[in-house]
Protein backbone atom coordinates (compact mmCIF):
# COMPACT_ATOMS: atom_id res chain seq x y z
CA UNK A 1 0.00 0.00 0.00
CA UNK A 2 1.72 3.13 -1.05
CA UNK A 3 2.36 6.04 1.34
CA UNK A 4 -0.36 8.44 1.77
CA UNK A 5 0.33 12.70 1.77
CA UNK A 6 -2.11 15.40 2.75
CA UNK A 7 -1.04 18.73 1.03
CA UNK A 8 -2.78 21.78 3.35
CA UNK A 9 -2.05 25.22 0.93
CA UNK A 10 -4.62 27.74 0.76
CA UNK A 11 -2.59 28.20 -3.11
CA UNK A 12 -4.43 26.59 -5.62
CA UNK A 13 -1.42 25.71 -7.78
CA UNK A 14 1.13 25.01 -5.08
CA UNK A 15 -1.43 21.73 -4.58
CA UNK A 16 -2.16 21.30 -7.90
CA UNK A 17 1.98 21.08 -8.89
CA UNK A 18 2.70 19.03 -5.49
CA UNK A 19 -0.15 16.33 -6.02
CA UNK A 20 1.21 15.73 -9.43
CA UNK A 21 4.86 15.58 -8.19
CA UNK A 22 4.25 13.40 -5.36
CA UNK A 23 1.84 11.25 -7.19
CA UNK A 24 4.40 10.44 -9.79
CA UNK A 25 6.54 9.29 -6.95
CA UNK A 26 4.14 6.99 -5.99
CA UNK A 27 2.46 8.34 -3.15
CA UNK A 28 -1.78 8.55 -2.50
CA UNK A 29 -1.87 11.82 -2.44
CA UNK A 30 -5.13 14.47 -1.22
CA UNK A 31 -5.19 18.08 -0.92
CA UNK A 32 -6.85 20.73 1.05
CA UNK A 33 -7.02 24.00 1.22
CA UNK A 34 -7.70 25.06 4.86
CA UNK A 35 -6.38 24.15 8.27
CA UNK A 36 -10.03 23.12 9.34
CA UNK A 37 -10.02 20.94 6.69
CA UNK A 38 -7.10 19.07 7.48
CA UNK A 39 -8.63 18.42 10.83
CA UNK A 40 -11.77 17.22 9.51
CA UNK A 41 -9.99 14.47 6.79
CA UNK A 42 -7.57 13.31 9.68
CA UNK A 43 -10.51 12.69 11.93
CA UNK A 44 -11.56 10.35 9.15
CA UNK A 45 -8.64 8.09 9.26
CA UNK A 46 -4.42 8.78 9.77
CA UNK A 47 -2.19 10.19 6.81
CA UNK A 48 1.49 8.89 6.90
CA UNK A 49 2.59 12.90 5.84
CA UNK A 50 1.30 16.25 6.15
CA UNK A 51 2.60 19.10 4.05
CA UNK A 52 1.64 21.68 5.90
CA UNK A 53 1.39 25.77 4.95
CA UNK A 54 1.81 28.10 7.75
CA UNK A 55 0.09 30.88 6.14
CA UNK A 56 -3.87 29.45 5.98
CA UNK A 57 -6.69 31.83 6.32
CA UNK A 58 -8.12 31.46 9.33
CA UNK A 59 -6.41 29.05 11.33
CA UNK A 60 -2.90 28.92 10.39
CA UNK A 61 -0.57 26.34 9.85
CA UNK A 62 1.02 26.46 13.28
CA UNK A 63 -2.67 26.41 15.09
CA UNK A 64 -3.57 23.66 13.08
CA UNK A 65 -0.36 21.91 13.59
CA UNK A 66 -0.82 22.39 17.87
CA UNK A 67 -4.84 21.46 16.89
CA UNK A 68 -3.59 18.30 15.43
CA UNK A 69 -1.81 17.65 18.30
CA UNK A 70 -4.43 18.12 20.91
CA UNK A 71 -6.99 16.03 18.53
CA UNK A 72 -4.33 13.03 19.07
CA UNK A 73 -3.02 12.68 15.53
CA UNK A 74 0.72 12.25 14.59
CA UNK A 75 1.44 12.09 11.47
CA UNK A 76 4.87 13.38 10.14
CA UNK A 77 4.68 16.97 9.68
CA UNK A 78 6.74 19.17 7.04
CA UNK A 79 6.04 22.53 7.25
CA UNK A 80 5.59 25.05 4.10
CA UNK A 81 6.17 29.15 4.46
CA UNK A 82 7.15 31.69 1.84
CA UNK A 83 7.76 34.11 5.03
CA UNK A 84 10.13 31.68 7.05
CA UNK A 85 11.50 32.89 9.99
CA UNK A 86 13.86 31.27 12.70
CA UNK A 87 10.66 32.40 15.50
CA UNK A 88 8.26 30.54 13.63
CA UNK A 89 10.63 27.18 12.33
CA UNK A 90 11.59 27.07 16.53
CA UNK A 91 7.92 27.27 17.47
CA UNK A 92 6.97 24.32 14.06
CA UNK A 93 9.54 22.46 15.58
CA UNK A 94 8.41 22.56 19.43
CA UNK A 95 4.92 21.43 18.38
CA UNK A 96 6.44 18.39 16.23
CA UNK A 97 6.88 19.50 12.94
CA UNK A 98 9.57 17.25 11.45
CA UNK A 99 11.04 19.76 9.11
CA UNK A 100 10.57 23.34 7.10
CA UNK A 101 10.39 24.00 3.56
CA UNK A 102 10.78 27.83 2.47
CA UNK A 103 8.60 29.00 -0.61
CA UNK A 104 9.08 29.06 -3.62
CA UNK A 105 9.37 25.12 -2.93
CA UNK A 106 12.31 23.34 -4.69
CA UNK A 107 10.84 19.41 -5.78
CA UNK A 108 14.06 18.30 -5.25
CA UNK A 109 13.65 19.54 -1.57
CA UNK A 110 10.35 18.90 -1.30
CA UNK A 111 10.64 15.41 -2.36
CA UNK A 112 13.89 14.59 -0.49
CA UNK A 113 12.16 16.14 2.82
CA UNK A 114 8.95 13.89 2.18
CA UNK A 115 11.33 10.72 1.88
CA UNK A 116 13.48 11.95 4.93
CA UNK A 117 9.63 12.03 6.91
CA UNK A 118 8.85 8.56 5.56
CA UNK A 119 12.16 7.26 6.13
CA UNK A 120 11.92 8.22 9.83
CA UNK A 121 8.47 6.88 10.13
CA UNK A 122 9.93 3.81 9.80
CA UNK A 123 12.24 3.47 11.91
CA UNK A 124 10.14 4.92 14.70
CA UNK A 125 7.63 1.86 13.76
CA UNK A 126 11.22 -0.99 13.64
CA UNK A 127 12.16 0.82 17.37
CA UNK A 128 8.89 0.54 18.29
CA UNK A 129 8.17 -3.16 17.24
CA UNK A 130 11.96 -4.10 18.47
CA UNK A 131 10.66 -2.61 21.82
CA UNK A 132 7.64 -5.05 21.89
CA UNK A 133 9.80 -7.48 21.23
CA UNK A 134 12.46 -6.84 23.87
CA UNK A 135 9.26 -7.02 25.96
CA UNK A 136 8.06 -10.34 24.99
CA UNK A 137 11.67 -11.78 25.58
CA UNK A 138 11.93 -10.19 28.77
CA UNK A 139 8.49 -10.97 30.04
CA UNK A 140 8.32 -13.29 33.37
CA UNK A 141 6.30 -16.29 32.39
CA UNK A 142 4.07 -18.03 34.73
CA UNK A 143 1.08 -18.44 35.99
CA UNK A 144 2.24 -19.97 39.65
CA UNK A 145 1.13 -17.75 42.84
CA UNK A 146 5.17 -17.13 43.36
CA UNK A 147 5.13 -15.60 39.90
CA UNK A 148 2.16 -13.28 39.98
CA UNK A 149 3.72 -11.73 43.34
CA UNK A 150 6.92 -11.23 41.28
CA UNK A 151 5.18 -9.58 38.49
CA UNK A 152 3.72 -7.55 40.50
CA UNK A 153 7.00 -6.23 42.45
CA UNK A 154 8.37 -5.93 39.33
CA UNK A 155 5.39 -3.62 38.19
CA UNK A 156 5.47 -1.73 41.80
CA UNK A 157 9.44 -1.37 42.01
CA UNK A 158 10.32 -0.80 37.69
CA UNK A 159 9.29 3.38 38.03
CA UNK A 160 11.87 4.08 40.86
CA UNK A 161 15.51 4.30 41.08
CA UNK A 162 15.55 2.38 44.47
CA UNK A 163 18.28 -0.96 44.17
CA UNK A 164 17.09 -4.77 43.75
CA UNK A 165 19.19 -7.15 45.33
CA UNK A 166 17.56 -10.38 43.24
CA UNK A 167 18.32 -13.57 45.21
CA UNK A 168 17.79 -17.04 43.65
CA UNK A 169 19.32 -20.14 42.72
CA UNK A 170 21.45 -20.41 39.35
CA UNK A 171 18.83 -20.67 36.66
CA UNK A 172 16.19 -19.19 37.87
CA UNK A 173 15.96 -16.40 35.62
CA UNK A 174 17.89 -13.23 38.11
CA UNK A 175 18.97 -11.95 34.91
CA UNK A 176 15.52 -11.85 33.21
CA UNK A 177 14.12 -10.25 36.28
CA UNK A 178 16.56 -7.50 36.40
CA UNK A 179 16.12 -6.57 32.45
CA UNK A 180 12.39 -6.53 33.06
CA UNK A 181 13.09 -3.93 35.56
CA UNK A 182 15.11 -1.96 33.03
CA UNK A 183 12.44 -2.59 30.27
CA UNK A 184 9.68 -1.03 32.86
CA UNK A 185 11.95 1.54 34.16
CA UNK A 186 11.72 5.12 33.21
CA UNK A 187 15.52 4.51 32.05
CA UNK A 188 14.32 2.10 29.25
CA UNK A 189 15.81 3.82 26.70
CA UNK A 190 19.42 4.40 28.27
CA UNK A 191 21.61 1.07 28.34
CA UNK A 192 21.47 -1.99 30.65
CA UNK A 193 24.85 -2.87 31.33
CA UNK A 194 25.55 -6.22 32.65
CA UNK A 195 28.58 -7.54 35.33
CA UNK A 196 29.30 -11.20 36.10
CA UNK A 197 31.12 -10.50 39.32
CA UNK A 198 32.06 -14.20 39.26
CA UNK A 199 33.79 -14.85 35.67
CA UNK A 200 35.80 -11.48 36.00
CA UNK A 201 39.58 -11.98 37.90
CA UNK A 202 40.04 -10.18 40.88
CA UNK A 203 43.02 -8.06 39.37
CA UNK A 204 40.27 -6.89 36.38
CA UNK A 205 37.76 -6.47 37.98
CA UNK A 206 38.08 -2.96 39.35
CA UNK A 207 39.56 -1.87 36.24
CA UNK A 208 35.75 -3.70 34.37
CA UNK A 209 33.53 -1.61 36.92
CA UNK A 210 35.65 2.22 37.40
CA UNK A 211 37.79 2.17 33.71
CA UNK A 212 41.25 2.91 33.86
CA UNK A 213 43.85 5.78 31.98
CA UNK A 214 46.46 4.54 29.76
CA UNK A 215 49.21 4.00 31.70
CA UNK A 216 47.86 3.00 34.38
CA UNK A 217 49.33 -0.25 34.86
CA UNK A 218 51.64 -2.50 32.91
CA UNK A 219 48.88 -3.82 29.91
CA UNK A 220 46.98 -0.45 30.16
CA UNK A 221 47.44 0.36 26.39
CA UNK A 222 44.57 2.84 26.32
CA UNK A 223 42.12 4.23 28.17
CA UNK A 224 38.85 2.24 29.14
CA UNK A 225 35.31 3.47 30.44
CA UNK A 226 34.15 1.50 32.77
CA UNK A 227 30.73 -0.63 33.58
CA UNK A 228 29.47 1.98 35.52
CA UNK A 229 29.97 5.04 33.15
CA UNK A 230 28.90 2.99 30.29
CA UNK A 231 25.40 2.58 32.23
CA UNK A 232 25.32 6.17 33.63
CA UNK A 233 21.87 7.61 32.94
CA UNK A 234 20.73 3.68 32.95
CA UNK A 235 20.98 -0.13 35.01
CA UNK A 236 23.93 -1.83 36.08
CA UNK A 237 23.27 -5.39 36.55
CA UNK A 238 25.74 -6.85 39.20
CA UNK A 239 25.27 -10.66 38.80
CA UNK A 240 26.64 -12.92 41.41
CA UNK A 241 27.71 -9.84 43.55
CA UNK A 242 28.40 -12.33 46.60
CA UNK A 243 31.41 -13.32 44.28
CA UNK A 244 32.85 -9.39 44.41
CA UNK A 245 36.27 -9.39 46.71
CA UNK A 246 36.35 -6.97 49.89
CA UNK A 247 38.32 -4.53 48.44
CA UNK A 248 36.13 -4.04 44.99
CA UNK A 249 33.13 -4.31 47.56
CA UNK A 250 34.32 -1.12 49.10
CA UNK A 251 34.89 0.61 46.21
CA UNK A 252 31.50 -0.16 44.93
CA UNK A 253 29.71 0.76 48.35
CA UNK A 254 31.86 4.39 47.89
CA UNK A 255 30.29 5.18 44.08
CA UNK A 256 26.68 4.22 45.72
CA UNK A 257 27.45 6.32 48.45
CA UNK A 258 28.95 9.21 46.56
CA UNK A 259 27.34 8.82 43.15
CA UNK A 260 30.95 9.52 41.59
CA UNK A 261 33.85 7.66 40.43
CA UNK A 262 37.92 7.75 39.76
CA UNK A 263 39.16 5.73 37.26
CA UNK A 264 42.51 3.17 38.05
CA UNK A 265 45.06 6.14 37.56
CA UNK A 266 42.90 9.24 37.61
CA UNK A 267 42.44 11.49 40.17
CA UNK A 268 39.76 13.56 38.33
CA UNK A 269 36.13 12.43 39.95
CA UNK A 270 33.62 11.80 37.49
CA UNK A 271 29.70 11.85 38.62
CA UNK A 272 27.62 8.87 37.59
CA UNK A 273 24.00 8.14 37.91
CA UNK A 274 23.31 4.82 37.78
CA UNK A 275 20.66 2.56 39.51
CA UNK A 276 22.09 -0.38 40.01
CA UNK A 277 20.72 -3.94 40.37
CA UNK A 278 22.25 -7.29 42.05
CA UNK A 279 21.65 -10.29 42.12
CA UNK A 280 23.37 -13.52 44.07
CA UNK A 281 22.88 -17.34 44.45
CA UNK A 282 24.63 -17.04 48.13
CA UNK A 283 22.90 -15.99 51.54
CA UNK A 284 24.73 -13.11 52.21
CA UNK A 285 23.41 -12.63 55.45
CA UNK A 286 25.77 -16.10 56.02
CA UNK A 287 28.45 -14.32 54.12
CA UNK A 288 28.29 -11.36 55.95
CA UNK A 289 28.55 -13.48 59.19
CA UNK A 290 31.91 -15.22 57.85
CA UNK A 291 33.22 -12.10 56.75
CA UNK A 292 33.31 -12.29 53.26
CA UNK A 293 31.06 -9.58 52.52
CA UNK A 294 30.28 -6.15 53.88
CA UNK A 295 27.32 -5.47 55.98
CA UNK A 296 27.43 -1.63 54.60
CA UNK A 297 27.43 -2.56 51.15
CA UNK A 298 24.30 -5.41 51.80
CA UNK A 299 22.03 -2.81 53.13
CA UNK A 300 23.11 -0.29 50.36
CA UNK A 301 21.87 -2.97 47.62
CA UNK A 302 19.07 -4.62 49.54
CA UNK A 303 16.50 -1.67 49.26
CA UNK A 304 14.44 -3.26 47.62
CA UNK A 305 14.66 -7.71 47.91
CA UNK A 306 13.57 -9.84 44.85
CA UNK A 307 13.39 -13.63 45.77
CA UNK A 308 12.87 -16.14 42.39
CA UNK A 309 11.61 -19.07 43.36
CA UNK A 310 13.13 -22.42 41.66
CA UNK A 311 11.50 -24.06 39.15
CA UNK A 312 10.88 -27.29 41.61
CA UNK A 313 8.73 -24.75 43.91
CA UNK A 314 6.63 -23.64 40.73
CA UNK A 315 5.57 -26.60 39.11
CA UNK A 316 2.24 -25.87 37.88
CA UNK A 317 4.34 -23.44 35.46
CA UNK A 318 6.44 -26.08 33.82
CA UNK A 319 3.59 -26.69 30.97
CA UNK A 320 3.33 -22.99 29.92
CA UNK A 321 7.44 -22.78 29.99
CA UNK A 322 8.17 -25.70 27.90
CA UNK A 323 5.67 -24.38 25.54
CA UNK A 324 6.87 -21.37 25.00
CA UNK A 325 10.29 -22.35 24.70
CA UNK A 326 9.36 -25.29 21.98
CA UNK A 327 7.44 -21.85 20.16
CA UNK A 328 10.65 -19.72 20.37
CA UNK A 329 12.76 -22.69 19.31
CA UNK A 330 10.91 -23.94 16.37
CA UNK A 331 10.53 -20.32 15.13
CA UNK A 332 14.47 -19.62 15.39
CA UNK A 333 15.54 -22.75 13.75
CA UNK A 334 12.30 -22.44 11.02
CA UNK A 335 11.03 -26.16 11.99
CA UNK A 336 7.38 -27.21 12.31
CA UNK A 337 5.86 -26.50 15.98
CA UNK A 338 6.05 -29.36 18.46
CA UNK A 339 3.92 -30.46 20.91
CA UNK A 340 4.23 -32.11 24.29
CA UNK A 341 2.16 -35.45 24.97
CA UNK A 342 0.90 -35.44 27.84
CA UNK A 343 3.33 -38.63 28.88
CA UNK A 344 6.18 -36.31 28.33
CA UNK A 345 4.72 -33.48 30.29
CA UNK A 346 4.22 -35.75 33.66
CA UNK A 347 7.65 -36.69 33.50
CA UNK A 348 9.04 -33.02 33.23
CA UNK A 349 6.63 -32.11 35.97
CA UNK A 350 8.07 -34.87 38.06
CA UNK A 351 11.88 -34.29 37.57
CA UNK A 352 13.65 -32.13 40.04
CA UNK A 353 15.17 -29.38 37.96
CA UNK A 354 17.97 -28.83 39.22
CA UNK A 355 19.44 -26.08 37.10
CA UNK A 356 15.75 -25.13 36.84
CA UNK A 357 14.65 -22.76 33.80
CA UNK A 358 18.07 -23.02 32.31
CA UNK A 359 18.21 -26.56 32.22
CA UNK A 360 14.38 -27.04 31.08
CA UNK A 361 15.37 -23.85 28.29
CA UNK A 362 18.45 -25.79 27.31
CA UNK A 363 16.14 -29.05 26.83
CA UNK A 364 13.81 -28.11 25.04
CA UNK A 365 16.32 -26.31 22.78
CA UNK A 366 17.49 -29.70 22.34
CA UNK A 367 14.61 -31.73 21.53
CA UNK A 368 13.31 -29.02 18.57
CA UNK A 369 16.64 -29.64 16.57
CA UNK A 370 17.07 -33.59 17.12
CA UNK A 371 13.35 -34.70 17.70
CA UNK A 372 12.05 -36.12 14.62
CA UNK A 373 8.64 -36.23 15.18
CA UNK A 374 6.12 -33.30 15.69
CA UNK A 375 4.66 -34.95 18.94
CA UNK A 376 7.28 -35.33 21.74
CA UNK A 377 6.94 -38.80 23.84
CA UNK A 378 8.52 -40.00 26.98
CA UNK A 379 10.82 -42.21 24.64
CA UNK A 380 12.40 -38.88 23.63
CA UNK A 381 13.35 -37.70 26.48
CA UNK A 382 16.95 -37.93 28.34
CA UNK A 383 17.34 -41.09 30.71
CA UNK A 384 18.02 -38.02 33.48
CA UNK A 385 14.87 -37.10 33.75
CA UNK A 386 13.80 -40.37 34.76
CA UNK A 387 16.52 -41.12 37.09
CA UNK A 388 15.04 -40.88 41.35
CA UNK A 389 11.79 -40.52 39.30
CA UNK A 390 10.35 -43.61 41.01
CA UNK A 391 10.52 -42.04 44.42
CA UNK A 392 8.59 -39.77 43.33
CA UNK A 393 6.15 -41.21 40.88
CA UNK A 394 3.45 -41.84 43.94
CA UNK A 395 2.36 -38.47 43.25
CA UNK A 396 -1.22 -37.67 42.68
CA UNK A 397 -0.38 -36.37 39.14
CA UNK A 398 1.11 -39.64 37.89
CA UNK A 399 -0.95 -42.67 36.61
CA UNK A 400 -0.81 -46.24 37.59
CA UNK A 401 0.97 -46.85 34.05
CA UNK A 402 3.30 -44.02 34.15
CA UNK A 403 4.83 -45.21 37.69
CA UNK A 404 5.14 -48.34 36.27
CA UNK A 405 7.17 -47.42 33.00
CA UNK A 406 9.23 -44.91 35.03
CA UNK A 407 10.08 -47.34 37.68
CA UNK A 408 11.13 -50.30 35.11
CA UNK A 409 13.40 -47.27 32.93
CA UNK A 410 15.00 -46.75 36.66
CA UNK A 411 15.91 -50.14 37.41
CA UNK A 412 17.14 -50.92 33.89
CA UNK A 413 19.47 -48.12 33.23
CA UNK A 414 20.58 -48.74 37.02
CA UNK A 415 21.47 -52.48 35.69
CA UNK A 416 22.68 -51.47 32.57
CA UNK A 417 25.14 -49.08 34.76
CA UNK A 418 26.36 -51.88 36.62
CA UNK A 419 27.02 -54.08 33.53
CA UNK A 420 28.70 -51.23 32.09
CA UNK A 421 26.07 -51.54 29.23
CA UNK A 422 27.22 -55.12 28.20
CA UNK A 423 23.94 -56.21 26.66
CA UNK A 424 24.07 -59.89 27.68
CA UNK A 425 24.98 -59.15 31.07
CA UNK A 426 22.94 -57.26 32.05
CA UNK A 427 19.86 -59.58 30.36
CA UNK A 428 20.81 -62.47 32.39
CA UNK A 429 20.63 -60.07 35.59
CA UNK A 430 16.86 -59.14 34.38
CA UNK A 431 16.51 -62.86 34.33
CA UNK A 432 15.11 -61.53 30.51
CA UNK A 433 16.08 -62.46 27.04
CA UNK A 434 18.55 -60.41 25.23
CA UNK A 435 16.05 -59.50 22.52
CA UNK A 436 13.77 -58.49 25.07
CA UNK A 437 15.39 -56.73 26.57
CA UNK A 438 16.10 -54.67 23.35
CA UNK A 439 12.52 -54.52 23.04
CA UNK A 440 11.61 -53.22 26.58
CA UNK A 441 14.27 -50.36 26.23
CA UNK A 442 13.37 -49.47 22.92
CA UNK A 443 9.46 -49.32 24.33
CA UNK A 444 11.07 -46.94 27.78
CA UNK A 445 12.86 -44.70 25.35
CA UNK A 446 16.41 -45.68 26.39
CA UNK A 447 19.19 -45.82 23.30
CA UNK A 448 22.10 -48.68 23.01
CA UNK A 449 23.65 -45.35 21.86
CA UNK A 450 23.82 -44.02 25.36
């Protein structure tokens, strides 16, 4: 659908000339003659550009352009003016008016500043659709009673500068958490800046966070902004903060406190506003109590605590999460969707998780590029999952059959273990034949391979 222009001149040629220009070009064009015109067709449905006169009997260009505002449309705006002035472009520009065109008009001008309108249209609509999708990745999925409470801190917390301190096991999604905050935040649009406090060495790691001056040490080559002036204006995500050493602890707890920083080597101060958000795996209330981490520094970060809850304490949510992930995963590798059997579903629902949404993220990754079939089955899945599963398997959720099959995978891939997978062995020690017991693992889903 090509581009649509209104042309508002109160000069019957000037619309005449443009409308045959711009049509040529490809565009739908209309024309009117009068600001209250232009109201009333925009009332009746959006235009992608306005051309715009600012000298209009009776309303002018510039009250029709602050009209059009109040009305709640926003289309692109170029202005027209044979009587330009700096006064009036400054005012045109203040009221949204993406550029000014002097009279007489040059089509070269006119056209180029049309395109230049379009062109930015677009990617105002990319930013805003990459926005709604940095949303959709970020979003916390679930629809467990632990999750709606974290949704809704999230929702409460996002619009303030106060710290998180997220706590949680590895896996759990800290990191998601703390970019939904961003994503909600009124800093949204500045940069999330992210630290693993735990892969950095303890000799970088100061240099990571505050930057350095060349010089500044044998190996400083050239100078380097650090984390924290990188996110200034945004979030700085500190991940696995319990990891931090005393000494960068005390630096960190002096920025908070001071809202400034000096570079390895520099003694010029440099302000920095940052809200900055942690997260651990660790208890540091036990750290603090061994001495490995400042007491100071814990009630500087933990304004405002975040707990995410493993995946074993949210089960109910393991259906929605595997299906979203098998959605994400079959559209990033262009394969058919798959679906979960219900089979397969009571088995992830009874396995432990112990690297919880990474590990079940990281599976179903898995079973969307080597999975053949468009229906997922027990037989399909790892022989992990099903290990300790018989302990278990008493549950309420599981079926007389599916306790059954789980228990027998157990106790062969236990005796399979002992034989060392020696076939023959490990049939005699079933007291079964060797071809059945081919037969029975091929059934459970367990592979010679493994």
């Amino acid at each position: 659908m090509p581009h649509s222009i209104l042309i508002v001149d109160d000069e019957a040629g000037i619309r005449h000339s443009l409308s045959s220009i711009l049509s040529e070009e490809g565009y739908a064009v209309e024309a009117v003659s009068t600001g209250e015109e232009c109201l009333a067709r925009l009332a009746r449905g959006a235009v992608d550009v306005v051309l715009l006169d600012v000298w209009l009997p009776k309303m002018d260009g510039l009250e029709t352009l602050e009209q059009m505002r109040q009305e709640g449309h926003f289309p692109m705006v170029v202005m027209i003016s044979g009587h330009g002035n700096i006064e009036t472009a400054v005012r045109a520009t203040k009221l949204g008016a993406f550029d000014f065109v002097e009279k007489p008009l040059s089509i070269e001008k006119t056209t180029r500043s049309v395109k230049n309108a379009l062109e930015f249209l677009r990617l105002e609509e990319e930013n805003r659709r990459l926005r709604e999708e940095l949303g959709y990745r970020y979003q916390v999925i679930g629809q467990s009673v632990p999750m709606k409470a974290l949704r809704q801190q999230i929702a409460l917390a996002a619009p303030t500068n106060g710290r998180v301190l997220i706590y949680g096991e590895s896996g759990t999604g800290k990191e998601l958490v703390a970019r939904a905050l961003h994503a909600a935040s009124l800093r949204s649009s500045e940069l999330f800046v992210e630290v693993n406090c735990a892969a950095i060495p303890e000799e970088l790691i100061e240099s990571e966070l505050f930057g350095h001056t060349k010089g500044s040490f044998t190996g400083a080559s050239e100078d380097k902004v650090g984390k924290f002036r990188m996110a200034d204006n945004g979030t700085l995500f500190l991940d696995e903060v319990g990891d931090m050493s005393l000494r960068t602890q005390a630096k960190v707890l002096r920025v908070l406190e001071e809202q400034r920083l000096e570079p390895i080597g520099s003694h010029q101060p440099t302000a920095v506003n940052v809200r900055v958000i942690a997260a651990t795996n660790k208890k540091l209330e036990e750290q603090i109590a061994r001495g490995l981490f400042r007491e100071d520094l814990f009630y500087r970060l933990n304004v405002i605590p975040f707990t995410v809850p493993a995946l074993r304490e949210r089960v109910e949510d393991i259906p929605i999460l595997a299906r979203h992930f098998l959605a994400e995963f079959s559209a990033a590798y262009g394969r058919k969707a798959k679906q979960l059997s219900d089979a397969a579903l009571a088995v992830l629902m009874r396995y432990a998780w112990p690297g919880n949404v990474r590990e079940l993220r990281n599976l179903i990754e898995r079973l969307v590029i080597i999975c053949p079939h468009g229906q997922i089955e027990p037989l399909h899945l790892p022989p992990e999952l099903f290990r300790g599963v018989a302990g278990l398997s008493a549950k309420p959720s599981a079926t007389l059959h599916e306790a059954r099959s789980a228990y027998e995978r157990e106790f062969i891939l236990r005796k399979l273990e002992e034989n060392q997978w020696n076939m023959t062995r490990t049939a005699v020690a079933l007291g079964l034949e060797r071809s059945h017991l081919y037969r029975k693992m091929k059934v459970l889903g367990i592979s010679a391979d493994e």
